[in-house]
N, C-alpha and C. Protein backbone atom coordinates (compact mmCIF):
# COMPACT_ATOMS: atom_id res chain seq x y z
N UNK A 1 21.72 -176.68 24.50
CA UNK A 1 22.55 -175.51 24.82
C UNK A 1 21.87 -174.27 24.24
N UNK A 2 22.04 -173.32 25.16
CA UNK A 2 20.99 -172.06 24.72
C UNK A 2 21.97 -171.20 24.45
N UNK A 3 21.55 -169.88 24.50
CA UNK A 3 22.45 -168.69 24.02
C UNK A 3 21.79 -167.69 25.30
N UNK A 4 22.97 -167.13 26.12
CA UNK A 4 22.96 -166.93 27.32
C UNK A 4 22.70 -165.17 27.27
N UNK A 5 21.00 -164.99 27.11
CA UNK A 5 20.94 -163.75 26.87
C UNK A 5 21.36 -162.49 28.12
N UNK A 6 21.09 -163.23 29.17
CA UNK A 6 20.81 -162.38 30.33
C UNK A 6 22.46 -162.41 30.87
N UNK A 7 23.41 -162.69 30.77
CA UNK A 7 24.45 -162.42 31.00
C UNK A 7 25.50 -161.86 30.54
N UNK A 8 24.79 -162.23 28.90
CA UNK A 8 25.95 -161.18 27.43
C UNK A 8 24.99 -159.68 27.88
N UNK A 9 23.90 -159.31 27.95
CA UNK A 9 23.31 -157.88 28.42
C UNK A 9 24.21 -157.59 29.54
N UNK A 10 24.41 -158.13 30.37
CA UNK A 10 24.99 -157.49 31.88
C UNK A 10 26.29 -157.36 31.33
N UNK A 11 27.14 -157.93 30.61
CA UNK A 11 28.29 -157.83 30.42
C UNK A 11 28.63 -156.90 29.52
N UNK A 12 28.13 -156.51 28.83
CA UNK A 12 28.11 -155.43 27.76
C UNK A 12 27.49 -154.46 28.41
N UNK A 13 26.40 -153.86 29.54
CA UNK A 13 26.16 -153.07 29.86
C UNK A 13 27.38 -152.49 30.81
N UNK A 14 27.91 -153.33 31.28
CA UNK A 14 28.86 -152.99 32.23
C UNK A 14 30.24 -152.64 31.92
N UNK A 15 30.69 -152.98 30.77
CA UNK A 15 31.65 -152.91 30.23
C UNK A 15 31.26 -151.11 29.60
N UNK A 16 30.24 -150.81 28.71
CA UNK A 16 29.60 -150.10 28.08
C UNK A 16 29.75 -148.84 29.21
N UNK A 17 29.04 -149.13 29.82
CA UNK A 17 28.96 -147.91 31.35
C UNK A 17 30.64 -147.09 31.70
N UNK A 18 31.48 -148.11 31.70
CA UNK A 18 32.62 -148.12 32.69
C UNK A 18 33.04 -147.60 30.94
N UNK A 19 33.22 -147.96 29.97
CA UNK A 19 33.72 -147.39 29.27
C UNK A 19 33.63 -145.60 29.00
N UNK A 20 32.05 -145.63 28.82
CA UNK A 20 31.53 -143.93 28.65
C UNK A 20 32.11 -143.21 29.87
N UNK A 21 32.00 -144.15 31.33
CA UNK A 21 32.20 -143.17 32.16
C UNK A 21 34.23 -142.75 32.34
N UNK A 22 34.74 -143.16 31.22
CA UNK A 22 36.02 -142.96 31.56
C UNK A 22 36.10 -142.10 30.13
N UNK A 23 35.48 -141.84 29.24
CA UNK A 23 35.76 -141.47 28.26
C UNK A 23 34.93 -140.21 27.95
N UNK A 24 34.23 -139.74 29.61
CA UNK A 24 32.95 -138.52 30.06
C UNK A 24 34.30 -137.41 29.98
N UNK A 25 35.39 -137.38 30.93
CA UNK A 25 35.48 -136.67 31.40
C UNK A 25 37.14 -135.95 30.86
N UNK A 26 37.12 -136.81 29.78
CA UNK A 26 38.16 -136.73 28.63
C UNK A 26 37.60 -135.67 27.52
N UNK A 27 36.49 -135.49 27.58
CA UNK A 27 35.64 -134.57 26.50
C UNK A 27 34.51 -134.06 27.26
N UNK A 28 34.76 -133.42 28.31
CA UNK A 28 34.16 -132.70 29.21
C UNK A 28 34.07 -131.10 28.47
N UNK A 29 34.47 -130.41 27.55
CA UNK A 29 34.60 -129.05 26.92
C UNK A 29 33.44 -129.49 25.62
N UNK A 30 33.15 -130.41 25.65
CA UNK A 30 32.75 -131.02 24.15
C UNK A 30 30.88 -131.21 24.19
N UNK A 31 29.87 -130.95 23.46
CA UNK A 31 28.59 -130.84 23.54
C UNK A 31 28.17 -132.05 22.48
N UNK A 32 27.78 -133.08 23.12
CA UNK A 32 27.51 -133.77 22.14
C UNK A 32 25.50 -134.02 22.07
N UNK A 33 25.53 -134.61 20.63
CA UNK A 33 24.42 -134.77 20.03
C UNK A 33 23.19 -136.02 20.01
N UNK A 34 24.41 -137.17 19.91
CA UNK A 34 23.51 -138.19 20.12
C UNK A 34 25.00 -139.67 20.85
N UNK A 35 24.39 -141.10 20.82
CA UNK A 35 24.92 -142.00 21.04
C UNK A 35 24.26 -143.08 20.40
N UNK A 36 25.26 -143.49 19.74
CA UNK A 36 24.96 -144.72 19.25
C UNK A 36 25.20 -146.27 19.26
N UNK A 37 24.74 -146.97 20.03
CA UNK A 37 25.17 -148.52 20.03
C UNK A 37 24.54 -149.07 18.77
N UNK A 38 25.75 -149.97 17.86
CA UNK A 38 25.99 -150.16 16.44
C UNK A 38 25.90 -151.75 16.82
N UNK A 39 25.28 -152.60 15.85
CA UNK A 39 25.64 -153.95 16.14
C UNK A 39 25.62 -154.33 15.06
N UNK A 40 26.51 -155.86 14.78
CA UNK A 40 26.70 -156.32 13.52
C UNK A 40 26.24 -157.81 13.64
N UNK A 41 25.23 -158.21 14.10
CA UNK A 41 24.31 -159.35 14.80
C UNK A 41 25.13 -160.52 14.27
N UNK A 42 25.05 -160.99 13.24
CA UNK A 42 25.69 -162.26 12.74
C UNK A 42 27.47 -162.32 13.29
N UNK A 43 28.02 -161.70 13.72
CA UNK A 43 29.12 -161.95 14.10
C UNK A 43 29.76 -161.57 15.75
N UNK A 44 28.53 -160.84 15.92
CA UNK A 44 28.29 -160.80 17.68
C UNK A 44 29.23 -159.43 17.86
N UNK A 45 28.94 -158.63 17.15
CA UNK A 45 30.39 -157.44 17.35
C UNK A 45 29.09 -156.51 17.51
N UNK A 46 29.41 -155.56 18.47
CA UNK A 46 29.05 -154.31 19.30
C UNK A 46 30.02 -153.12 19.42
N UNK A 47 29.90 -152.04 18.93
CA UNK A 47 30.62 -150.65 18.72
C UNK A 47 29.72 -149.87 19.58
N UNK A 48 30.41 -149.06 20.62
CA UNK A 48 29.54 -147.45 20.86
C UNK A 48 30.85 -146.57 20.15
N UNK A 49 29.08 -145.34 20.03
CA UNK A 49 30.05 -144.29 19.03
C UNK A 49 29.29 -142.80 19.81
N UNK A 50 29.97 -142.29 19.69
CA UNK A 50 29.57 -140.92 20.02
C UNK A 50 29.69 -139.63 19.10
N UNK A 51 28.83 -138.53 19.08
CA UNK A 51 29.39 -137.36 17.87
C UNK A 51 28.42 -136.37 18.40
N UNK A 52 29.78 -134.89 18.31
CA UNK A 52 28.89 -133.69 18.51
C UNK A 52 28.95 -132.84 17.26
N UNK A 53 28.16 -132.01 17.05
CA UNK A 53 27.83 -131.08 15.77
C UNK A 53 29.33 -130.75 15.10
N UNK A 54 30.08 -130.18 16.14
CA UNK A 54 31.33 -129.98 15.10
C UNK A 54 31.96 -130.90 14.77
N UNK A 55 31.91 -131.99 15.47
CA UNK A 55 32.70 -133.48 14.56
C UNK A 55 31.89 -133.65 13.15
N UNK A 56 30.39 -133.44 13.44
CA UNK A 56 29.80 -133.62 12.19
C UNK A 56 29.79 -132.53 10.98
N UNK A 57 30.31 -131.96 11.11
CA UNK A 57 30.54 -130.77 10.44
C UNK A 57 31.80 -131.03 9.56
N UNK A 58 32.32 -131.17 10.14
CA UNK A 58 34.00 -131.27 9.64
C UNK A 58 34.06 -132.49 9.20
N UNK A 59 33.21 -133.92 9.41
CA UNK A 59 33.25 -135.00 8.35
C UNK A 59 32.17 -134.31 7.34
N UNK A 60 31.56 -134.03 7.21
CA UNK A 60 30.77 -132.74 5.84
C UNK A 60 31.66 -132.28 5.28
N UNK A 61 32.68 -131.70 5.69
CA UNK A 61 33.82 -130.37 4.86
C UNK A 61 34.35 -131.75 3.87
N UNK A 62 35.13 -132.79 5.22
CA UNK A 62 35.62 -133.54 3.99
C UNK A 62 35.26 -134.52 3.06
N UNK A 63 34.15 -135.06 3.61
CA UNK A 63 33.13 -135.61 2.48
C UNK A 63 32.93 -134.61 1.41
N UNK A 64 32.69 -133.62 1.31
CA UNK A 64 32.93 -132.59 0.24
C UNK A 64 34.08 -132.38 -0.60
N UNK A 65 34.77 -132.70 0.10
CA UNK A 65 35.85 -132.39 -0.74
C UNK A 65 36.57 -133.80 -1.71
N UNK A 66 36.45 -134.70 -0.56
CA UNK A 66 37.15 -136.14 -1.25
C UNK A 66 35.86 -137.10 -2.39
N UNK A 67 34.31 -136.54 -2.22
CA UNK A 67 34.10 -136.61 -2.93
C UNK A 67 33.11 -135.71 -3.31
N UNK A 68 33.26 -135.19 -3.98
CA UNK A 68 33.09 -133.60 -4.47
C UNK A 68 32.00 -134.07 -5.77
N UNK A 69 31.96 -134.79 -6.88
CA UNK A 69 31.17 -135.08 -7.74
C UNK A 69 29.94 -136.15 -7.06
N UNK A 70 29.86 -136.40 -6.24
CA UNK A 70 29.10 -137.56 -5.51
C UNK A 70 28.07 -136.11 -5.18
N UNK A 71 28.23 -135.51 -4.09
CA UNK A 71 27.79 -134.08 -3.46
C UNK A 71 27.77 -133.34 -4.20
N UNK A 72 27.85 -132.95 -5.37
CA UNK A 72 27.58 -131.56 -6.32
C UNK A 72 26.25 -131.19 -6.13
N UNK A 73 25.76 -130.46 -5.52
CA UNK A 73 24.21 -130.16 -5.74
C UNK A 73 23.50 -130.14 -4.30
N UNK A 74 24.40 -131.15 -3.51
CA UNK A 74 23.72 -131.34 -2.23
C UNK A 74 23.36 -130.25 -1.21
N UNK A 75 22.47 -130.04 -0.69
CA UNK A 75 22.47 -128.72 0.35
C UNK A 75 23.21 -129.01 1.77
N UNK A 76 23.20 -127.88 2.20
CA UNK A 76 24.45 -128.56 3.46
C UNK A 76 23.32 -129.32 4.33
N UNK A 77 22.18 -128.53 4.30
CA UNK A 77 21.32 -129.55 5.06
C UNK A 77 20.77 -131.15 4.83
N UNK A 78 20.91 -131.02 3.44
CA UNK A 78 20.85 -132.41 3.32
C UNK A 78 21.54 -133.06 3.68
N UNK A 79 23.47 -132.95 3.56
CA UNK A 79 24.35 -133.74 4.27
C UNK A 79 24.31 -133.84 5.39
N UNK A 80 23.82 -132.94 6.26
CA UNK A 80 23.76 -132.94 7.60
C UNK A 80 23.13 -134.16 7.79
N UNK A 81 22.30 -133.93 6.93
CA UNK A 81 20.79 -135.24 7.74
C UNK A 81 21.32 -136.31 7.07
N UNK A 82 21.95 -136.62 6.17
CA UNK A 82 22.41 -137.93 5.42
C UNK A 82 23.57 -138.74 6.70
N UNK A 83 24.51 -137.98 7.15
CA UNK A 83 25.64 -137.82 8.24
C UNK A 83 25.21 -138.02 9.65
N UNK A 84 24.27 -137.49 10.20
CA UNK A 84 24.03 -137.21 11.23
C UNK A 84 23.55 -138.81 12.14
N UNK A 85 23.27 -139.40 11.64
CA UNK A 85 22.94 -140.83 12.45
C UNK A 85 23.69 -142.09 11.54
N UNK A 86 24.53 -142.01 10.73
CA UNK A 86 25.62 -143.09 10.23
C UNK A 86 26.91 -143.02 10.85
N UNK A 87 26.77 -144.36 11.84
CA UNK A 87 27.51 -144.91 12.44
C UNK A 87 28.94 -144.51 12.21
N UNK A 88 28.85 -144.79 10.91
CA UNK A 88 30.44 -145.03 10.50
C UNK A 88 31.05 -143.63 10.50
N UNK A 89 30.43 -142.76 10.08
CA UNK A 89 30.95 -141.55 9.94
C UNK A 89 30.96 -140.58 11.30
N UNK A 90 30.71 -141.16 12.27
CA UNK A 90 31.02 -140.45 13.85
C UNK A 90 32.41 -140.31 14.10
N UNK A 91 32.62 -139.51 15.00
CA UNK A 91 33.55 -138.82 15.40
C UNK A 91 34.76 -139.81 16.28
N UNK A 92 33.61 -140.15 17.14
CA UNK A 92 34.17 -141.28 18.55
C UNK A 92 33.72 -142.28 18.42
N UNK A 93 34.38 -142.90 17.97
CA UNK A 93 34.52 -144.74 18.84
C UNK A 93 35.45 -145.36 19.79
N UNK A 94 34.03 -145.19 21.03
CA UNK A 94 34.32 -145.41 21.91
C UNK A 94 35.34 -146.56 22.72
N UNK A 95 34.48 -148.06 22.49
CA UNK A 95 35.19 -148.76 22.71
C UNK A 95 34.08 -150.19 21.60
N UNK A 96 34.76 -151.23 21.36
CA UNK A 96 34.03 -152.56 21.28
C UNK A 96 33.08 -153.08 22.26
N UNK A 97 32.73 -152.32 23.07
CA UNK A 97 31.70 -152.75 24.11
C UNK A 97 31.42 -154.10 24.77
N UNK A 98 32.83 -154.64 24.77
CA UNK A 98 32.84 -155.68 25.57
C UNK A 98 33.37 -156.50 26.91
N UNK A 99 33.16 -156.71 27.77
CA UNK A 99 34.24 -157.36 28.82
C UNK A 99 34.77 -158.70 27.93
N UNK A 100 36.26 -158.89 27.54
CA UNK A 100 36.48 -159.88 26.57
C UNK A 100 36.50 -161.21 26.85
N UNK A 101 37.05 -161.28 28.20
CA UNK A 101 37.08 -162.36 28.74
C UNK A 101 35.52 -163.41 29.41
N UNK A 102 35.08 -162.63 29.80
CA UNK A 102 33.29 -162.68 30.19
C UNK A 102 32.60 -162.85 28.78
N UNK A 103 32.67 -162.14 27.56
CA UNK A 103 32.33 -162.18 26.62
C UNK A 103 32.49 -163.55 25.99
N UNK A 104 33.77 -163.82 25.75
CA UNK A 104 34.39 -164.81 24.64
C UNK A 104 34.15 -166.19 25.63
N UNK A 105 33.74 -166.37 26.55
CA UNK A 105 32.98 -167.09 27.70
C UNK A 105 31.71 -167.46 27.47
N UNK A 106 31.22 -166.75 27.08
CA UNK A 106 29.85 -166.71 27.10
C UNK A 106 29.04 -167.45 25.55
N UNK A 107 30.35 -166.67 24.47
CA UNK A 107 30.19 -166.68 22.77
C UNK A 107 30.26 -168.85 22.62
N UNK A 108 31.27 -168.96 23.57
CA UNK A 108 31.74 -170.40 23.62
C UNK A 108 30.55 -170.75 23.70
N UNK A 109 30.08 -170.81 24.93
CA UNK A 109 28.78 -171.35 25.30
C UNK A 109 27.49 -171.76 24.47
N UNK A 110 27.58 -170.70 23.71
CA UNK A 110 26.80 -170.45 22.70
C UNK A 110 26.68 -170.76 21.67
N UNK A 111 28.43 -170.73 21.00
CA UNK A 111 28.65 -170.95 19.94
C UNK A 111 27.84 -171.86 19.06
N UNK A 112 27.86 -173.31 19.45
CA UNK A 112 27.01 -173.96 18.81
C UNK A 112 25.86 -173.89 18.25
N UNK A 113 24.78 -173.21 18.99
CA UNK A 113 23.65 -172.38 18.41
C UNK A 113 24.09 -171.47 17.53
N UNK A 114 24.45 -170.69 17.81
CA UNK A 114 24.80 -169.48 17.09
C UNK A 114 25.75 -169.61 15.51
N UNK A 115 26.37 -170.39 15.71
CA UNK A 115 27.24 -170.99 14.40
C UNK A 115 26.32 -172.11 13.89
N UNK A 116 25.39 -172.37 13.54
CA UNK A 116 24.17 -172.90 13.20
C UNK A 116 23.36 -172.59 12.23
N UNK A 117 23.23 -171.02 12.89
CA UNK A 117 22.28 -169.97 12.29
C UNK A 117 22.62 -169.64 10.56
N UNK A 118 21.57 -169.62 9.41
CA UNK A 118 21.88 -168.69 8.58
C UNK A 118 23.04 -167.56 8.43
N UNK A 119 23.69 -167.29 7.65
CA UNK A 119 24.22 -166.37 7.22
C UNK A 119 23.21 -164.72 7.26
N UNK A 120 23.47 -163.78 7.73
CA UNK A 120 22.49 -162.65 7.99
C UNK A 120 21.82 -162.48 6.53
N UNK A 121 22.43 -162.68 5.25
CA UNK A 121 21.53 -162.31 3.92
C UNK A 121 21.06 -162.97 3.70
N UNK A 122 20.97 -164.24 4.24
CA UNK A 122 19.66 -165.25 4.00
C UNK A 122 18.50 -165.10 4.83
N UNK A 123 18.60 -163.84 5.56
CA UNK A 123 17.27 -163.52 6.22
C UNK A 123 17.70 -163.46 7.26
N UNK A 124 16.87 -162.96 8.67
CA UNK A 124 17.37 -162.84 9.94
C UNK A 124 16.62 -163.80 11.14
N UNK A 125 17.47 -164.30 11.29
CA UNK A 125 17.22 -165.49 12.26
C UNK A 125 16.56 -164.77 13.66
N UNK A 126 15.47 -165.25 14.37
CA UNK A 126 14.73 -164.62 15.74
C UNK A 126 15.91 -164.43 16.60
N UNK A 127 17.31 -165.12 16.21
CA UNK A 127 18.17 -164.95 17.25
C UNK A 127 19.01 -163.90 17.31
N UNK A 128 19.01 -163.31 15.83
CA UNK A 128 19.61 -161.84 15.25
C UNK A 128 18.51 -160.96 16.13
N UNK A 129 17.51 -160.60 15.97
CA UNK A 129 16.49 -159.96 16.49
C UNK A 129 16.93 -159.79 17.64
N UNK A 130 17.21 -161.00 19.07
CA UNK A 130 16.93 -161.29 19.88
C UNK A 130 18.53 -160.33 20.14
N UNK A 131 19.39 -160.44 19.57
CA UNK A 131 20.62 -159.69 19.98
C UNK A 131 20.56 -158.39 19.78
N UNK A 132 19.96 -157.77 18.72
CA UNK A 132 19.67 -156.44 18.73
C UNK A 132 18.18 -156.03 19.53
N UNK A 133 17.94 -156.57 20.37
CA UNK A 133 16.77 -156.36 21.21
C UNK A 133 17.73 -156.22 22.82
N UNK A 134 18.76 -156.77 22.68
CA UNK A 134 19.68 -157.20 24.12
C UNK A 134 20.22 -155.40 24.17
N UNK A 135 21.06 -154.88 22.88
CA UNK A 135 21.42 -153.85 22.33
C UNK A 135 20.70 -152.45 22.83
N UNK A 136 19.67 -152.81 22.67
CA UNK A 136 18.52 -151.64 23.17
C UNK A 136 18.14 -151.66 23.94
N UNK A 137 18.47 -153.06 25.14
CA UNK A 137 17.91 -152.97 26.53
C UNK A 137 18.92 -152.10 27.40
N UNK A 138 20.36 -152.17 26.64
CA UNK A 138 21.71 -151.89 27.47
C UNK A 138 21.82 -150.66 27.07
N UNK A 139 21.56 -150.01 26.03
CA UNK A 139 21.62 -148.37 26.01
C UNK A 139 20.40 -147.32 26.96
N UNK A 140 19.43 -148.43 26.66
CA UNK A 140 17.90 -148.12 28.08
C UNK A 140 18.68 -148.00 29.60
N UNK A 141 19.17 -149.13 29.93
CA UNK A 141 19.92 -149.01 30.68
C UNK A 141 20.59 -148.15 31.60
N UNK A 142 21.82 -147.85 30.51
CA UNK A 142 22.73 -146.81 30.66
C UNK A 142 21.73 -145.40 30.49
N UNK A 143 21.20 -144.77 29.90
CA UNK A 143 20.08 -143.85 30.13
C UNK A 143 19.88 -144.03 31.15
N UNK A 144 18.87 -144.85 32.01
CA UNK A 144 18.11 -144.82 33.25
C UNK A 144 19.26 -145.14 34.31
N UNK A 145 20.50 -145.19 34.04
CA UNK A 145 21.86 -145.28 35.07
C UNK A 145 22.39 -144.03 35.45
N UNK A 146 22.28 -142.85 34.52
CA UNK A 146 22.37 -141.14 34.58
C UNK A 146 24.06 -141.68 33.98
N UNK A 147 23.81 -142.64 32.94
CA UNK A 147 25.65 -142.29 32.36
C UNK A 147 25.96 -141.40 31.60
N UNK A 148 24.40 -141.04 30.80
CA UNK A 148 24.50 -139.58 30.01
C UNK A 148 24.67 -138.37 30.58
N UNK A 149 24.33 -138.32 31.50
CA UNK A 149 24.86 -137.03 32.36
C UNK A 149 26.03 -136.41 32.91
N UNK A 150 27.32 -137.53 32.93
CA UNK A 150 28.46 -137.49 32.56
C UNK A 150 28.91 -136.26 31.37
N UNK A 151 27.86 -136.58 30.47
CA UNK A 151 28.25 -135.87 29.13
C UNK A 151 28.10 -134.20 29.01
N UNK A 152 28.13 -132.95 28.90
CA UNK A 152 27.53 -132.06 28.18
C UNK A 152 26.57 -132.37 26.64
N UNK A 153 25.45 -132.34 26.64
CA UNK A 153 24.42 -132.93 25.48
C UNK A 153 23.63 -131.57 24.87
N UNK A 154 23.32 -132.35 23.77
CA UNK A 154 22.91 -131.16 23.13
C UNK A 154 21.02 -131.18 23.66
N UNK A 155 19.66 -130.14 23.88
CA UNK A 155 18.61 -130.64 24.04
C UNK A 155 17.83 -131.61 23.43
N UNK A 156 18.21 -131.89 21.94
CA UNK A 156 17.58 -132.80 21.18
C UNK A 156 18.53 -133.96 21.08
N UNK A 157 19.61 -134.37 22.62
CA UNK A 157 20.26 -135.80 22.06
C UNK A 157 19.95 -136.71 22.24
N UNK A 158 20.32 -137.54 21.36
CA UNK A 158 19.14 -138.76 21.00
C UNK A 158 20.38 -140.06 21.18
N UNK A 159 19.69 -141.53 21.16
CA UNK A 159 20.29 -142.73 21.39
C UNK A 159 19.80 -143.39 20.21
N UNK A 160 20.88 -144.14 19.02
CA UNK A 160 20.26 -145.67 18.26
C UNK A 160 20.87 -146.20 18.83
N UNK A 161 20.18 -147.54 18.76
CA UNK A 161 20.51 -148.56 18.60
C UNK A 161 20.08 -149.79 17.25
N UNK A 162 21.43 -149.93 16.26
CA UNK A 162 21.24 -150.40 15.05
C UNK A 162 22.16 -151.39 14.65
N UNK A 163 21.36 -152.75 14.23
CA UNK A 163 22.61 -153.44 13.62
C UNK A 163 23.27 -153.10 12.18
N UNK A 164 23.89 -153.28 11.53
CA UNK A 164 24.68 -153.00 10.81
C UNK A 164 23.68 -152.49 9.61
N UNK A 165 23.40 -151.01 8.80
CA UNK A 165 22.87 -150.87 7.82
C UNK A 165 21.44 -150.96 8.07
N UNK A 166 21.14 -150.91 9.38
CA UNK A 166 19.26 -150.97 9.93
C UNK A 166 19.07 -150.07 10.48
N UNK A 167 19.56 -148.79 10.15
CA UNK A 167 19.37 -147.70 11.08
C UNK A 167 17.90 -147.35 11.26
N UNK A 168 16.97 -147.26 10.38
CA UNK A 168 15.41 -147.12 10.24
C UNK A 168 14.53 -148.12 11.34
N UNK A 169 14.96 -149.53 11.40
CA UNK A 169 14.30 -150.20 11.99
C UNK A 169 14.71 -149.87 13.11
N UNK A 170 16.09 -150.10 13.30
CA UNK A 170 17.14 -149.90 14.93
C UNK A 170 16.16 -148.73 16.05
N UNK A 171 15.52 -147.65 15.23
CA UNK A 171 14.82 -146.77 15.80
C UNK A 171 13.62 -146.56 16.32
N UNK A 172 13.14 -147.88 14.97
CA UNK A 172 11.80 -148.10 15.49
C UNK A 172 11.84 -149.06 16.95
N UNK A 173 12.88 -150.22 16.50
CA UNK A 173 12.98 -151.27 17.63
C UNK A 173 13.35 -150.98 18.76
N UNK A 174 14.10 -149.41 18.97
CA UNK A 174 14.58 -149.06 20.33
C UNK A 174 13.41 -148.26 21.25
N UNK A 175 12.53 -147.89 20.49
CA UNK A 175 11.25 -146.99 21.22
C UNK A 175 10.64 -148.85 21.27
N UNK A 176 10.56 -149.99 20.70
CA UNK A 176 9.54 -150.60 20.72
C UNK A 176 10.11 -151.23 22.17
N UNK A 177 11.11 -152.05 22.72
CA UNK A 177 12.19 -152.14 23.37
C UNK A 177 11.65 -151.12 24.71
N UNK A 178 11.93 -150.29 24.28
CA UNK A 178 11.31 -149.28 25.69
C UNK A 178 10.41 -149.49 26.38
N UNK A 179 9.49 -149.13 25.32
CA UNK A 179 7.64 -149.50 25.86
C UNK A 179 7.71 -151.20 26.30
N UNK A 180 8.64 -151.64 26.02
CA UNK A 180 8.21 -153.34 26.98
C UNK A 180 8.83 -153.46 28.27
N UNK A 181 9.89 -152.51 28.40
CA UNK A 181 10.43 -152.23 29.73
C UNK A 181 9.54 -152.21 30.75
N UNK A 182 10.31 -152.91 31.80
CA UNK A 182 9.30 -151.94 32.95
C UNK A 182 9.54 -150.28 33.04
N UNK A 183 9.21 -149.26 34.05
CA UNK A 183 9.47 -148.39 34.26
C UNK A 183 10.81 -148.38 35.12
N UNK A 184 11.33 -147.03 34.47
CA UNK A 184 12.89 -146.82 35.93
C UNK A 184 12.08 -146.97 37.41
C-alpha cells in the first residue's frame, strides 16, 4: 500500500483554488502582499493564509504592546521583517485546504504507511519531504491557474510554501520545486 501522491495534490489544489476564489472577492478593497501554504507534514494538516501590509502592521502595534519587554529596542523594521513571512501571525486564514471527504479517503488509504513513519523530531522521513514537495506543486499551480489575479497584490507579492517552523528551507524548496516543473 502506497501513499497516494497524485490525488491528495489534485484534491488540495482544488479545494485550495475554489477556496481563494470565493474568498477573492470578499477582500476585493484589500492589497495584499504575499500567500502562504503552511504544512504540518507529520500530521497531514495544510493551512492557506493570506496578509496585506496593514494586517501586518497592526499585528506589530500589538505585538508591541502585549509584549512590550520582549521588543524594547526593536526597530519597526526589524519587526516588520521578523512578522512578515510567519505563518501564524497573518491576518487570513483562509481555509484548511482540504476537500474532507476526498481527503480523509485518501489519509485511510494511506494510513498504514504513513502511521509507520517516525515521529517528525526524530528526523524527517523522504515521505515528510515528499508532502511538502506536493505543497509547492499546488501553490505553482494555483499561480500558473491566474488564481492570484483574483487578488489586488502588492508588486513584490510573493508565495511560501512551509511546513511547520521551516520557513528558510520551505523557500528554498519552493524555487527548487519550480525549476523541476515543466513549463506553464
Amino acid at each position: 500500500m502506497g501513499l497516494y501522491w497524485s490525488e491528495t495534490e489534485d484534491s488540495v489544489f482544488t479545494c485550495a483554488q475554489k477556496d481563494l476564489l470565493e474568498f477573492a472577492p470578499l477582500h476585493r478593497d484589500e492589497i495584499f502582499y504575499g500567500f502562504y501554504l503552511h504544512c504540518n507534514a507529520p500530521y497531514r494538516e495544510i493551512f492557506m493564509y493570506m496578509n496585506t501590509e496593514d494586517l501586518l502592521l497592526k499585528k506589530i502595534e500589538q505585538e508591541k504592546v502585549t509584549h512590550a519587554e520582549l521588543y524594547a529596542g526593536w526597530s519597526q523594521e526589524k519587526l516588520i521583517e521578523s512578522y512578515r513571512w510567519s505563518a501564524a501571525d497573518w491576518g487570513y486564514v483562509i481555509s484548511d485546504c482540504i476537500e474532507r471527504d476526498r481527503y480523509e479517503e485518501m489519509l485511510k488509504k494511506s494510513s498504514e504507511v504513513w502511521d509507520s513513519l517516525p515521529p517528525h523530531d526524530d528526523g524527517d522521513p523522504k515521505e515528510y519531504e515528499q508532502f511538502n514537495e506536493l505543497i509547492c506543486r499546488v501553490a505553482i499551480r494555483l499561480e500558473r491557474a491566474g488564481v492570484f489575479d483574483a487578488f489586488q497584490k502588492t508588486s513584490d507579492f510573493g508565495i511560501v510554501c512551509a511546513d511547520y517552523g521551516d520557513d528558510k528551507n520551505g523557500r528554498l524548496r519552493l524555487e527548487r520545486v519550480r525549476a523541476s516543473m515543466p513549463p506553464a
